[in-house]
Protein backbone atom coordinates (compact mmCIF):
# COMPACT_ATOMS: atom_id res chain seq x y z
CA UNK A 1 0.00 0.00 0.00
CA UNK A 2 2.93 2.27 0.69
CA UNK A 3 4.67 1.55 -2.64
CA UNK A 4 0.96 2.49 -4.40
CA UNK A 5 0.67 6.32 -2.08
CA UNK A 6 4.80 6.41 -3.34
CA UNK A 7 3.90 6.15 -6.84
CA UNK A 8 0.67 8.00 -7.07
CA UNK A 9 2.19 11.13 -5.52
CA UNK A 10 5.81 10.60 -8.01
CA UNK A 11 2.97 10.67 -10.63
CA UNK A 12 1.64 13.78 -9.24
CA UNK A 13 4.93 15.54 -9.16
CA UNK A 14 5.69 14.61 -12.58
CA UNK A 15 2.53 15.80 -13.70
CA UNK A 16 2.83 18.88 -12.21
CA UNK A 17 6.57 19.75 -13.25
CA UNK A 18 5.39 18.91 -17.17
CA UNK A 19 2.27 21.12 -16.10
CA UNK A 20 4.55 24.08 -15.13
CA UNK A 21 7.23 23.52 -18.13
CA UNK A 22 4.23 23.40 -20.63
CA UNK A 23 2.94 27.12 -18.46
CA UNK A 24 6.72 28.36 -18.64
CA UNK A 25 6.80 27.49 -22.82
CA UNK A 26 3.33 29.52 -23.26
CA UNK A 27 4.47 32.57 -21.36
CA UNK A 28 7.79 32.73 -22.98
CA UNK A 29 6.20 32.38 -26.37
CA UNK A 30 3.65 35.39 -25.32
CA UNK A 31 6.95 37.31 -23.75
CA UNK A 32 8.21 36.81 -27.48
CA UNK A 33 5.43 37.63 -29.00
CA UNK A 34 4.26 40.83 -27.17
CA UNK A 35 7.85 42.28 -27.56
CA UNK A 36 8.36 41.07 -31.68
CA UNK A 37 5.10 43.39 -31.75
CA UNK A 38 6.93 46.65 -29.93
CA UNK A 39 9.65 46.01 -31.61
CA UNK A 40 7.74 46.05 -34.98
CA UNK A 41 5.65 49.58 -33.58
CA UNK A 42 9.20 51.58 -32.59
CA UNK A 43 10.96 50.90 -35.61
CA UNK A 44 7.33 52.17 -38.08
CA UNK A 45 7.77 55.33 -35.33
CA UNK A 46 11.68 55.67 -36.21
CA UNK A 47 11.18 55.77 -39.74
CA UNK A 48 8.10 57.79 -39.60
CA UNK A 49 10.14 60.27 -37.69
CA UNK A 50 12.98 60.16 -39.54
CA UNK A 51 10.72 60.57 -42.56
CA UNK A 52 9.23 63.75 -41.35
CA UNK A 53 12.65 65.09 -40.44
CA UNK A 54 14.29 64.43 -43.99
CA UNK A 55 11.11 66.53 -45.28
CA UNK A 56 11.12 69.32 -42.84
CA UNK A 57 14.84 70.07 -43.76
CA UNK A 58 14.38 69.24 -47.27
CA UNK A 59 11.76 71.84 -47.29
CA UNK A 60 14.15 74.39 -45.33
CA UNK A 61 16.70 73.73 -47.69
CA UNK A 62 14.63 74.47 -50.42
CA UNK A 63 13.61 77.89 -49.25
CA UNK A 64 17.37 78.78 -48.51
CA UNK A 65 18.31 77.76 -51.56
CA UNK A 66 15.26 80.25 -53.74
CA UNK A 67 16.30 82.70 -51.20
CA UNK A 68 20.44 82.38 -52.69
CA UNK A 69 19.16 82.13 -56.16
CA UNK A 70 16.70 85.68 -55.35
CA UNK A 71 19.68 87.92 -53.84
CA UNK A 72 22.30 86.08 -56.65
CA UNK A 73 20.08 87.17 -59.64
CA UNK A 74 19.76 90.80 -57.87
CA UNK A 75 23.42 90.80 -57.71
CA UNK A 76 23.87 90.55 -61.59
């Protein structure tokens, strides 16, 4: 009777350690998954900003560059 109460509760540990490896896998995945996501939103921010930077001094570049070409012709 002892040797059955041994093995039913070895059963029962086993159970539960595959029970919390299986948990561990799951949350690890989700860990994974959650930060692939973040990962994927920063860098569409970084290039948006980046993109809107380029443009804003592309524009400013422009304007500095009429305003050379305006006081050049007045110069001839």
């Amino acid at each position: 009777m002892k040797v059955d109460k041994t093995e039913s509760v070895l059963l029962d540990i086993r159970q539960t350690k595959l029970t919390c490896d299986e948990a561990k896998a799951k949350v690890m995945k989700e860990i994974e998954e959650a930060f692939a996501k973040l990962i994927k939103k920063l860098k569409e921010r970084k290039n948006s900003l980046q993109k809107q930077v380029e443009e804003h001094f592309n524009e400013q570049l422009d304007e500095i560059q009429q305003q050379e070409q305006k006081w050049l012709h007045l110069l001839q």
